[in-house]
Every structure is written in C-alpha cells, then in structure tokens.
Protein backbone atom coordinates (compact mmCIF):
# COMPACT_ATOMS: atom_id res chain seq x y z
CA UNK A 1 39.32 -9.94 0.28
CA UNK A 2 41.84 -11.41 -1.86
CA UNK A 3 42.82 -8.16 -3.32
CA UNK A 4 43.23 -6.56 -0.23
CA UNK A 5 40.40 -4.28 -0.91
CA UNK A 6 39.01 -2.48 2.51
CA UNK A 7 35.60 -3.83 3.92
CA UNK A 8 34.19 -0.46 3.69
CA UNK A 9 35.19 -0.14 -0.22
CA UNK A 10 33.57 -3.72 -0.51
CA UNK A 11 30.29 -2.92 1.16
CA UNK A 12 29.84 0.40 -0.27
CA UNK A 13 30.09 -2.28 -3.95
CA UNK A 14 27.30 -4.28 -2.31
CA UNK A 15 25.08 -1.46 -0.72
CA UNK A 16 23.15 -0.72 -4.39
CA UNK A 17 22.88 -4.72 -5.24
CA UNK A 18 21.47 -5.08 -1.75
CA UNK A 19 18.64 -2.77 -2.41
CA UNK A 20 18.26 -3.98 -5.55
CA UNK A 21 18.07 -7.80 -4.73
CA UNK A 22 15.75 -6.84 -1.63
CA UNK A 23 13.53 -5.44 -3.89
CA UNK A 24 13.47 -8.31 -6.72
CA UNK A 25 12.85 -10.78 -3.38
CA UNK A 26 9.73 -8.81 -2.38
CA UNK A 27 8.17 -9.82 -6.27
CA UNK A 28 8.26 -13.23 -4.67
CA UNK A 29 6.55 -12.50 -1.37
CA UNK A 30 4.00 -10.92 -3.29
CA UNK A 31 3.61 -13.76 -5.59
CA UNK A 32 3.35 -15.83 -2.85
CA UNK A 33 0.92 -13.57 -0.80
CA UNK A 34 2.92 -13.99 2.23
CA UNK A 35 3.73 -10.67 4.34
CA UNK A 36 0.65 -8.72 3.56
CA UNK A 37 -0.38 -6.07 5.69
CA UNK A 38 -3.52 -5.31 7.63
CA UNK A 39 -6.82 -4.98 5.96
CA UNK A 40 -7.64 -1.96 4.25
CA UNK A 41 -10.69 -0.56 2.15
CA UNK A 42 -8.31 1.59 0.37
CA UNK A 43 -8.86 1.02 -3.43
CA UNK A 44 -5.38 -0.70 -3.98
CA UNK A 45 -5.76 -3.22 -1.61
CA UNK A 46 -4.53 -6.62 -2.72
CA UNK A 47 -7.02 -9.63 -1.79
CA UNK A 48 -4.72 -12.70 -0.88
CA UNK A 49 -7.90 -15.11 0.02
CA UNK A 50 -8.88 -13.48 3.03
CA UNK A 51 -9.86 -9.91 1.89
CA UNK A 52 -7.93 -6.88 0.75
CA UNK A 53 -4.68 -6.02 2.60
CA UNK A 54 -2.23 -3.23 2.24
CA UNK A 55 0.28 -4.79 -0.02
CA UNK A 56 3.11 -3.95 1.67
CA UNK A 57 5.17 -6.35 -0.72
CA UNK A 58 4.92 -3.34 -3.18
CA UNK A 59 5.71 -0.37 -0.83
CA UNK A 60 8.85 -2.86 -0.20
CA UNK A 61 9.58 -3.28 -3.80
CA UNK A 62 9.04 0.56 -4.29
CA UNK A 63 11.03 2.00 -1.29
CA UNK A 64 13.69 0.05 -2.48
CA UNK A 65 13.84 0.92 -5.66
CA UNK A 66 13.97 4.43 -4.33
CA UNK A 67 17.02 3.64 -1.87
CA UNK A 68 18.79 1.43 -4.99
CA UNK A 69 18.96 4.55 -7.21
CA UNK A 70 19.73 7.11 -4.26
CA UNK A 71 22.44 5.01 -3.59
CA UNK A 72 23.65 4.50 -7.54
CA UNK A 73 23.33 8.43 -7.79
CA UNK A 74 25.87 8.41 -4.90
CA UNK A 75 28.31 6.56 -5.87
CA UNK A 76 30.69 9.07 -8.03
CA UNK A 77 30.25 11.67 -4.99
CA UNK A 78 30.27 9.66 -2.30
CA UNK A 79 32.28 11.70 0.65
CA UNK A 80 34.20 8.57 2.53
CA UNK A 81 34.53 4.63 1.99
CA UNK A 82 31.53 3.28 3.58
CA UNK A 83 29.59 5.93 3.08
CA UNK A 84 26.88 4.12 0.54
CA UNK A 85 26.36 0.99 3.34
CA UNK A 86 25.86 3.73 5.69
CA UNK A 87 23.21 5.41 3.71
CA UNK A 88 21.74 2.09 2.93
CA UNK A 89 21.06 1.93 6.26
CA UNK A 90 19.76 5.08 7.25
CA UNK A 91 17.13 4.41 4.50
CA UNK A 92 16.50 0.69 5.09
CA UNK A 93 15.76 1.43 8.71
CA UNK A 94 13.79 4.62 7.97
CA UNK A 95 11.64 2.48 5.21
CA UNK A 96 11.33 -0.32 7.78
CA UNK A 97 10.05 1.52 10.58
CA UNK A 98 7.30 3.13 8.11
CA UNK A 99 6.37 0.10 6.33
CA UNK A 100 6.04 -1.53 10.21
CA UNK A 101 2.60 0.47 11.04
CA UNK A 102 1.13 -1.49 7.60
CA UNK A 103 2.07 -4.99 8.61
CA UNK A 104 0.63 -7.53 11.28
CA UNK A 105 3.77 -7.50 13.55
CA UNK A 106 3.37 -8.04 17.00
CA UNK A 107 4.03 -5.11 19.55
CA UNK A 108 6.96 -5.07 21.97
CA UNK A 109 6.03 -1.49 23.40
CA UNK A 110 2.43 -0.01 23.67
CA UNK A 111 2.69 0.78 19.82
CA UNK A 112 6.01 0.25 18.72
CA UNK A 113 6.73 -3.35 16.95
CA UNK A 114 10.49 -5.39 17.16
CA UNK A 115 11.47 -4.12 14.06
CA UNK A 116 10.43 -0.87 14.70
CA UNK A 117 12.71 -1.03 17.83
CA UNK A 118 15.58 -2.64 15.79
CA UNK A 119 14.83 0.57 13.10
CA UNK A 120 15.46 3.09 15.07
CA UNK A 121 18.72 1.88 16.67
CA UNK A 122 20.47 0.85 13.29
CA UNK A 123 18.65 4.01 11.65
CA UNK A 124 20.31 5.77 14.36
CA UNK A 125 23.86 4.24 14.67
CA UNK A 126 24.26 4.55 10.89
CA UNK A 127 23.17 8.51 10.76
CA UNK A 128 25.92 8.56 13.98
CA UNK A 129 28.57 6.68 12.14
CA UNK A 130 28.20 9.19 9.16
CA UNK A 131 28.50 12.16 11.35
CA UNK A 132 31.54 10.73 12.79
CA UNK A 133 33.20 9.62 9.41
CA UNK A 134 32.41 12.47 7.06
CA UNK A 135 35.28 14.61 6.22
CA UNK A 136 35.65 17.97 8.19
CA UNK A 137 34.83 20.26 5.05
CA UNK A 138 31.30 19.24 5.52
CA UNK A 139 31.75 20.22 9.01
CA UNK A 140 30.13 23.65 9.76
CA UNK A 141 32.04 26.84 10.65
C-alpha cells in the first residue's frame, strides 16, 4: 500500500503463499486429528481414536499443493492483474466443494453442505470475474 502498488497486483503476490500456507496449516490439523472425514474401509484410512476416516487433512494438503504450483506456473503469463487471486479461487472453491462430500459437515440442502453452497457462488463469481477481465484477444471470433 505504501508504494502505491494496485490491490490486484498485491493479491495476485499473495494468491501462491495462500495456497501454500493453507496447505502447511492442514499438516497441523492432521497432527492434531481434528477435521477428519467420514469413516471409510478404504485402505488409506487414517484411525484418529475412533476408527479409520478419510483423511481429508491430506487431500487438503495435496489439492493445495496442486493449486500453489498452478498458480506459480502462472505467474510469468498471467493475462491481467488479478488474474492469479482469481484462479486461486476458482480452484479453492472447486477443491472445497469436492473435499465437502468426505467431511462430516452438516447439510443445508437435501445433499448439499454450507460450504458447498458458499463453493459454488465464489467458484462461480471468480470464473465470472475472469471472463469479464481477460483481455479481448482471448475473446473468440
């Protein structure tokens, strides 16, 4: 801010470390054993006391691995400022939704869960806002 730098230059310097840090934080919850998802009999389910679960921790810490280096592959073509926060999330929202149907979240809708809701509108508004923004070469004729 100091520099007079535009918000959209300064969150497309964040979107990356966001990923990233998301990630790293999801080594804790799994540590911890906190936000496991359902039980499963698959053979990688983690027991955290009270039987094997889908350790969701680790898709988190995956996916967002995967959306980190998308994003750092980005960066020296991206086609507008704000482009990379966009894209962040598009793919947060598209990972969150997914990762939703393994966790123990309460419905709002006969199968869809509040973050799931939250998803799709963000996932949505993002994909919208990168439509709008892109430059008209990648328009087409």
């Amino acid at each position: 801010w100091r520099k007079k730098l535009p918000l959209a230059r300064i969150m497309d310097m964040g979107a990356p470390s966001i990923a990233l840090g998301y990630a790293v934080a999801r080594i804790g919850c799994f540590l911890n054993g906190c936000c496991a998802g359902h039980y499963t009999t698959l053979p990688w389910g983690v027991d955290f006391g009270d039987g094997p679960r889908h350790p969701t921790q680790l898709y988190a810490i995956g996916a967002n691995l995967i959306i980190f280096l998308i994003l750092h592959r980005q960066e020296k073509s991206k086609p507008f400022e704000g482009y990379l926060m966009l894209l962040y999330l598009v793919l947060y929202a598209t990972y969150r939704f997914i990762i939703e149907f393994f966790r123990e979240s309460p419905l709002v809708t006969s199968w869809l869960t509040l973050g799931q809701l939250i998803s799709i509108i963000i996932g949505i508004t993002a994909l919208l806002a990168i439509l709008y923004f892109r430059p008209k070469k990648y328009l087409p004729k």
